[in-house]
C-alpha atoms as a PDB file:
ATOM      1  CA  UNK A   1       6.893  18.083  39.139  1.00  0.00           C
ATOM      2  CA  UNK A   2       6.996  15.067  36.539  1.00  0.00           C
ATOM      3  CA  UNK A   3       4.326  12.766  36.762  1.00  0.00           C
ATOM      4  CA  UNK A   4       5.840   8.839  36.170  1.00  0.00           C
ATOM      5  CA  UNK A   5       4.409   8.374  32.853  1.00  0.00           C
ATOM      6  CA  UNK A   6       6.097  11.938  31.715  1.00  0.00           C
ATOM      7  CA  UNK A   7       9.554  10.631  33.116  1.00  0.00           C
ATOM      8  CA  UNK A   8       9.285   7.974  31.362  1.00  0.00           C
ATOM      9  CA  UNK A   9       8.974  10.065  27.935  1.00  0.00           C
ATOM     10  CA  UNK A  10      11.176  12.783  28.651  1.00  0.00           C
ATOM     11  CA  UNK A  11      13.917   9.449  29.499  1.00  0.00           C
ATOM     12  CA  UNK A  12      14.151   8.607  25.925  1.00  0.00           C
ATOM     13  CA  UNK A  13      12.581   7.414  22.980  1.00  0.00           C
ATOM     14  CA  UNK A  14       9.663   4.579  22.227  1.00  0.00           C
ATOM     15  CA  UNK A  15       9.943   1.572  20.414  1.00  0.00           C
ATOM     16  CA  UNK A  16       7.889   2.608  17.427  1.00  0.00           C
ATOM     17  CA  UNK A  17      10.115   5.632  17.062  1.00  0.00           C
ATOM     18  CA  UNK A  18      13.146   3.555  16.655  1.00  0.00           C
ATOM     19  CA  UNK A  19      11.349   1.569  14.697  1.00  0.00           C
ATOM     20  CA  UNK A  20      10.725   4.101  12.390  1.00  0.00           C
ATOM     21  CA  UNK A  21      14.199   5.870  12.602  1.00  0.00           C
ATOM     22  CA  UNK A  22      15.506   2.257  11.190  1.00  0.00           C
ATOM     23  CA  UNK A  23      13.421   1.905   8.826  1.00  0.00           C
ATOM     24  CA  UNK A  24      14.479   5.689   7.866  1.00  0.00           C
ATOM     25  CA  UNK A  25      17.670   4.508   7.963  1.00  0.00           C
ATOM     26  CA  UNK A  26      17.229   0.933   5.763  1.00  0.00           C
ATOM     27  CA  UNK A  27      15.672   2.865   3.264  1.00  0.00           C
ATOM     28  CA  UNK A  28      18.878   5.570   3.089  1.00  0.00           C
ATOM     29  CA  UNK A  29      20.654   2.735   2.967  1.00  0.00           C
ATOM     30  CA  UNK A  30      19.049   1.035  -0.047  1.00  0.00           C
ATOM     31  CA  UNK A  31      19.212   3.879  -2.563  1.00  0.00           C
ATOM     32  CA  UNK A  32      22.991   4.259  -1.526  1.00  0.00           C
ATOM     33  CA  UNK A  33      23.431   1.054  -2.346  1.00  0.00           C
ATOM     34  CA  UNK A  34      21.223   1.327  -5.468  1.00  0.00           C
ATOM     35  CA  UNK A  35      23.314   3.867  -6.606  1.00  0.00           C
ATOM     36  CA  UNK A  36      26.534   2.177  -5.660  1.00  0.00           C
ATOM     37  CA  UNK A  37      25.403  -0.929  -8.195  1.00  0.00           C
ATOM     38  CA  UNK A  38      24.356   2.117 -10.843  1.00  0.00           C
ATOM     39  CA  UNK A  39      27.752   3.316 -10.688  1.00  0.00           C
ATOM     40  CA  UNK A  40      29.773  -0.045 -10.561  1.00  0.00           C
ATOM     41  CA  UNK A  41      27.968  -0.860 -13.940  1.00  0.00           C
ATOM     42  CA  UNK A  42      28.786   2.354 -15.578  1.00  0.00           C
ATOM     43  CA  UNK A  43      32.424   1.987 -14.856  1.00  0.00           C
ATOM     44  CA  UNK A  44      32.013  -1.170 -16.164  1.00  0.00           C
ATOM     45  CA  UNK A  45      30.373  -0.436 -19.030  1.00  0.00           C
ATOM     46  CA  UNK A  46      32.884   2.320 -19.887  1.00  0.00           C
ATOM     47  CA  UNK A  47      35.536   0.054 -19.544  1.00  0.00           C
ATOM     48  CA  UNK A  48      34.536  -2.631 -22.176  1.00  0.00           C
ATOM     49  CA  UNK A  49      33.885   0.265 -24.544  1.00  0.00           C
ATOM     50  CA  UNK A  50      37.354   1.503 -23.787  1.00  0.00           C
ATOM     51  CA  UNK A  51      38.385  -1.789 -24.712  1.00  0.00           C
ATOM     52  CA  UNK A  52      36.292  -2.229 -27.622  1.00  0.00           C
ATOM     53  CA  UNK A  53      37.622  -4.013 -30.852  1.00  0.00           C
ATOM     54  CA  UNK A  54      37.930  -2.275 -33.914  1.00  0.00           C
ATOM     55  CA  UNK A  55      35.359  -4.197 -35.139  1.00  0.00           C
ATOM     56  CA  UNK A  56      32.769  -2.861 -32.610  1.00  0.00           C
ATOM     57  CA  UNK A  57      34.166   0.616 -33.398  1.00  0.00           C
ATOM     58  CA  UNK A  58      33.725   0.041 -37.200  1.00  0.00           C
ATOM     59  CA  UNK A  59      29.717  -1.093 -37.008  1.00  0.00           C
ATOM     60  CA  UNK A  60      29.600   1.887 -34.569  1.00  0.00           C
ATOM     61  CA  UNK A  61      30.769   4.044 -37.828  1.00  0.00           C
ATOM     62  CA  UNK A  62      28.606   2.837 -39.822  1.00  0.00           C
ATOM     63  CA  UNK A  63      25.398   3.233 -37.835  1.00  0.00           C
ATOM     64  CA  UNK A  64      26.687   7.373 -37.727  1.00  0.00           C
ATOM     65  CA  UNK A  65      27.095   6.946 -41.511  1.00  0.00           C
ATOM     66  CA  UNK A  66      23.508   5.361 -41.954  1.00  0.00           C
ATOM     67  CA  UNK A  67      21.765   7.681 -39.780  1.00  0.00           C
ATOM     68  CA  UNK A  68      23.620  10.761 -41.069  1.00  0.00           C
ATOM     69  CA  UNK A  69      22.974   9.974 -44.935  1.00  0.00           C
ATOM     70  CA  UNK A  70      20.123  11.370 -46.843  1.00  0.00           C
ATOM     71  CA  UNK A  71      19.461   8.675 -48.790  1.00  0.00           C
ATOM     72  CA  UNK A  72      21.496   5.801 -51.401  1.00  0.00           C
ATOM     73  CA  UNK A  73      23.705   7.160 -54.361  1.00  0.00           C
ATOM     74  CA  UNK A  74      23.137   4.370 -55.738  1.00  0.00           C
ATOM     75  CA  UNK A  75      19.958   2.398 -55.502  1.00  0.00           C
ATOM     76  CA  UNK A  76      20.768  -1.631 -55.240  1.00  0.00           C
ATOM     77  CA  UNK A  77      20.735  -3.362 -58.659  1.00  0.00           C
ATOM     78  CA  UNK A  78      18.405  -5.997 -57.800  1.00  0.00           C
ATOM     79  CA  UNK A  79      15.964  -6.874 -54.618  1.00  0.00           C
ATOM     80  CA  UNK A  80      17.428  -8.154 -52.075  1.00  0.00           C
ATOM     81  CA  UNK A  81      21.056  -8.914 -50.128  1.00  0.00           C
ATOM     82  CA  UNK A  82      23.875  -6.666 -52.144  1.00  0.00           C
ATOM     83  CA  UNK A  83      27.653  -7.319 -51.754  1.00  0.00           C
ATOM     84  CA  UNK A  84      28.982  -4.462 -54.122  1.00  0.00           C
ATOM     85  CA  UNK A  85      29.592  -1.388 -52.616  1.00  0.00           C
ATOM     86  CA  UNK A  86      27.186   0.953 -50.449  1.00  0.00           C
ATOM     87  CA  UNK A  87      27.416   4.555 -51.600  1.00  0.00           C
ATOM     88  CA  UNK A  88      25.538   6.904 -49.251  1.00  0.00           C
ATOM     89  CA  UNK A  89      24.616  10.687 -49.473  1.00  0.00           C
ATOM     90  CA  UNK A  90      25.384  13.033 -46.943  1.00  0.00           C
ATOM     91  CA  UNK A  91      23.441  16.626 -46.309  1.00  0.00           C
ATOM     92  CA  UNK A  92      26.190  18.318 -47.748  1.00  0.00           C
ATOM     93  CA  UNK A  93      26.805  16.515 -50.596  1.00  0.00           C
ATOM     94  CA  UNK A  94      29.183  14.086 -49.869  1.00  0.00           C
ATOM     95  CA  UNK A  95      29.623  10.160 -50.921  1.00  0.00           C
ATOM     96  CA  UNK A  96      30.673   8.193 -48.452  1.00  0.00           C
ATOM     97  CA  UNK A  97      31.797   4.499 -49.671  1.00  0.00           C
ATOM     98  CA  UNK A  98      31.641   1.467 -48.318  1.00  0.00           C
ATOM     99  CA  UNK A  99      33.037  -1.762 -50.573  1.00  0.00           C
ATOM    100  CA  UNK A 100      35.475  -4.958 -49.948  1.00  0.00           C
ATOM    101  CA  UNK A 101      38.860  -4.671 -50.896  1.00  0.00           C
ATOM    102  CA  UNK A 102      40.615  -8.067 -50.236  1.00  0.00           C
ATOM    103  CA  UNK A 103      40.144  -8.815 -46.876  1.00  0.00           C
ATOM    104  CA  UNK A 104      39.163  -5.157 -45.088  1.00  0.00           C
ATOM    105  CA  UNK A 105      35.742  -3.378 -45.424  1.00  0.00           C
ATOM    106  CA  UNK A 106      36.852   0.067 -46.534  1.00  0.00           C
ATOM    107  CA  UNK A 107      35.245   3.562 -46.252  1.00  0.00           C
ATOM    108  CA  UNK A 108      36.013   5.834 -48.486  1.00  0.00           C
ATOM    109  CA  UNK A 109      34.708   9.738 -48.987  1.00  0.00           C
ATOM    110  CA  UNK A 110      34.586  10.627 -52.671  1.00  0.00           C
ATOM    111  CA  UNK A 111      37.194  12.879 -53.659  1.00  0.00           C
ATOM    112  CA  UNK A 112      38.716  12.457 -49.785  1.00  0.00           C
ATOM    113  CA  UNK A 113      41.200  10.112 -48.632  1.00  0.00           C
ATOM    114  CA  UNK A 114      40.869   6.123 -47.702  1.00  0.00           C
ATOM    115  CA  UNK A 115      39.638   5.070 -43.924  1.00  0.00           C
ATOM    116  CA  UNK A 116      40.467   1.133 -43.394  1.00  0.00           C
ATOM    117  CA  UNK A 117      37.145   0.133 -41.330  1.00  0.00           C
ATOM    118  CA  UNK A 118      37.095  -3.470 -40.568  1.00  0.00           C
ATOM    119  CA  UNK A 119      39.991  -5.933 -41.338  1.00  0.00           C
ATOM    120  CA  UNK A 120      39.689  -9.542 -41.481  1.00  0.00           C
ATOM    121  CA  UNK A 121      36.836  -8.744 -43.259  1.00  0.00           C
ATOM    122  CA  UNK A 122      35.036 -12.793 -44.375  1.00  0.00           C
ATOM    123  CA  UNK A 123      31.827 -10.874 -45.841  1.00  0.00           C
ATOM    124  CA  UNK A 124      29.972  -8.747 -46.223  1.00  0.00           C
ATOM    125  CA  UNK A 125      26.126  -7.457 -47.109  1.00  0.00           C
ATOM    126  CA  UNK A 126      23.556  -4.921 -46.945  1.00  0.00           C
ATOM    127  CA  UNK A 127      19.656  -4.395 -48.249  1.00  0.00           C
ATOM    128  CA  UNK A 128      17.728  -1.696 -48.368  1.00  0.00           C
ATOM    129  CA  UNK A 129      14.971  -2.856 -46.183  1.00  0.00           C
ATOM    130  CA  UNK A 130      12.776   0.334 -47.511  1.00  0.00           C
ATOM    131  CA  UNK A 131      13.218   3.623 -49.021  1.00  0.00           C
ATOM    132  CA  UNK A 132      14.843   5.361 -46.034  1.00  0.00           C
ATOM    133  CA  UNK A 133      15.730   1.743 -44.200  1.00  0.00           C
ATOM    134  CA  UNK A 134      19.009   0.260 -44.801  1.00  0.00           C
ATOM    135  CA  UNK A 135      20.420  -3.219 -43.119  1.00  0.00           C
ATOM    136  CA  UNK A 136      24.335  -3.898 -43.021  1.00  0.00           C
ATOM    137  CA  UNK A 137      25.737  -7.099 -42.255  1.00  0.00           C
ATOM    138  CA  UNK A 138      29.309  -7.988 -41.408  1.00  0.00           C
ATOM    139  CA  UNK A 139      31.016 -11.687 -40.932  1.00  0.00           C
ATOM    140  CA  UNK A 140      35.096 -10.717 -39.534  1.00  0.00           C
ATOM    141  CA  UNK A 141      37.522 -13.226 -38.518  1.00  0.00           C
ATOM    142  CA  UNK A 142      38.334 -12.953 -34.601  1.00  0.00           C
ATOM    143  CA  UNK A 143      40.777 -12.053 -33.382  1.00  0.00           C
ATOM    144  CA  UNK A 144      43.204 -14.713 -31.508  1.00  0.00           C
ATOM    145  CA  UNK A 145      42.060 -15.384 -27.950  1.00  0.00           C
ATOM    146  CA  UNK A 146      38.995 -13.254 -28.189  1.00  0.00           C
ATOM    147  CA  UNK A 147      36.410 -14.266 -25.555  1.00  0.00           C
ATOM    148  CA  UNK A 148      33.653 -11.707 -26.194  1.00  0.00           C
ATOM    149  CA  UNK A 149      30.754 -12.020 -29.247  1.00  0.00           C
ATOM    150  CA  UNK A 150      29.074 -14.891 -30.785  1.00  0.00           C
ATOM    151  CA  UNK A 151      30.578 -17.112 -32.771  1.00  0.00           C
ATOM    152  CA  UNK A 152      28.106 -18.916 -35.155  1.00  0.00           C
ATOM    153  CA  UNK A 153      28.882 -22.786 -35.883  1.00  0.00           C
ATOM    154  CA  UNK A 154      27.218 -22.762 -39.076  1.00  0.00           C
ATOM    155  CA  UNK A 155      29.434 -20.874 -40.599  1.00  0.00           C
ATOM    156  CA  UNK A 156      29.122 -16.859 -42.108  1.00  0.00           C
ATOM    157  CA  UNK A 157      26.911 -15.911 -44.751  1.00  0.00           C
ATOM    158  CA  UNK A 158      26.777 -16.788 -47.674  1.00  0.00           C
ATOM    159  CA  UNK A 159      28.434 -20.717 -47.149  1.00  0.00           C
ATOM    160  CA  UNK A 160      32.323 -19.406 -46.919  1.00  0.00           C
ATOM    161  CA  UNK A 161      33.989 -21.901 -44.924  1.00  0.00           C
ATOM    162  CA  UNK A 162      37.718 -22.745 -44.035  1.00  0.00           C
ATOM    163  CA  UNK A 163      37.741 -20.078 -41.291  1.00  0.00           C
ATOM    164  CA  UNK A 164      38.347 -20.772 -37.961  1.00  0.00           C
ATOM    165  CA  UNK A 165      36.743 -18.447 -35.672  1.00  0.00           C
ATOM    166  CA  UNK A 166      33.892 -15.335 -36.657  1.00  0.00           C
ATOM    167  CA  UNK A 167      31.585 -13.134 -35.656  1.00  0.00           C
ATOM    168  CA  UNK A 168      28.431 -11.520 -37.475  1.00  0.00           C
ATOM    169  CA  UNK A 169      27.338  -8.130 -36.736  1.00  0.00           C
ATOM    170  CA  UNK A 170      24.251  -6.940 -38.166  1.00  0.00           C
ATOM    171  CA  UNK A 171      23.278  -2.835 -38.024  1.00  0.00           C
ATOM    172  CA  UNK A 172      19.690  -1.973 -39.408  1.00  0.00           C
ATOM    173  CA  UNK A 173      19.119   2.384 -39.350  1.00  0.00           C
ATOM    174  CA  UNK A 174      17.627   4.931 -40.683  1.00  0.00           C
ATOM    175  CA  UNK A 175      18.572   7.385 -43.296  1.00  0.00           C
ATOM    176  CA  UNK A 176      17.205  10.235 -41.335  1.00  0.00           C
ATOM    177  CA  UNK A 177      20.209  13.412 -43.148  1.00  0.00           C
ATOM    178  CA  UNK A 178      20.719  14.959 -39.873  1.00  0.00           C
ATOM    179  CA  UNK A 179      18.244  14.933 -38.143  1.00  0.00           C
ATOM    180  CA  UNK A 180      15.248  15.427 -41.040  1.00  0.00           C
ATOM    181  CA  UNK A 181      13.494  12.344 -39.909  1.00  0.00           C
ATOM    182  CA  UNK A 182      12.708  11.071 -36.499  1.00  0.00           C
ATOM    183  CA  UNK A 183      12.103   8.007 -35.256  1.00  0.00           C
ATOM    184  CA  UNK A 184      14.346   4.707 -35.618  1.00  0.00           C
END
């Protein structure tokens, strides 16, 4: 026979154990969600970089080119900012180009064919920050109706005026020759 206190238990549950099954439950809840937000962000994340402008694309390339070069082909001609071109070394040998031809940065492998990098090209720099260190800076025209970047007020470097609308990206890497260096 039950005795009234065991009826009462074998009836159904207490409050501190549905207490405890919701806060089971809240906390089930919150990673899901957590993970739901994680996700949301990759997608979009993956979607601006599906969208991405050349110009993104071409800084991209030449971060791989810096970090994949052994070193300078040509050392720069005088401390500081250089304009001329940026000739870098690959492991195997390779020269890989980088110099202004009108308006488009182009890169160039010597002995290989032409790749057209970034067009609308205002200017253009780079400075070997130290002796495996190497800064790149690029000032392109926007593109009409672009809504993503900074645009600086002051104007690019270097004083050129009489454009409308620009952006300045700015890559600083490593000349690590795959993978010899680490770090960066």
């Amino acid at each position: 026979m039950l005795t009234p206190t065991r009826r009462r238990r074998a009836a159904g549950s207490t409050l501190i154990e549905l207490l405890v099954a919701l806060a089971v439950l809240a906390v089930g809840l919150l990673l899901a969600a957590g993970l739901l937000v994680q996700a949301y962000r990759m997608l979009a994340q993956s979607g601006i970089e599906l969208r991405a402008p050349v110009e993104e694309l071409a800084v991209a390339r030449i971060r791989q080119d810096l970090q994949g070069a052994t070193g300078l082909a040509r050392p720069p001609l005088l401390p500081g900012w250089d304009r001329d071109r940026l000739a870098l070394v690959t492991p195997d040998g390779e020269v890989i180009v980088y110099e202004r031809q009108g308006d488009d940065l182009v890169r160039q492998v010597v002995g290989g064919g032409r790749n057209l990098v970034l067009p609308r090209l205002v200017s253009w720099r780079w400075l070997a920050v130290a002796p495996r260190l190497v800064s790149v800076e690029v000032v392109y025209e926007r593109a009409a109706g672009a809504r993503h970047g900074v645009v600086d007020p002051a104007g690019p470097i270097g004083g050129v005026t009489g454009v409308a609308s620009w952006r300045t990206l700015r890559v600083t890497a490593a000349l690590r020759g795959a993978g010899l260096g680490r770090g960066w």
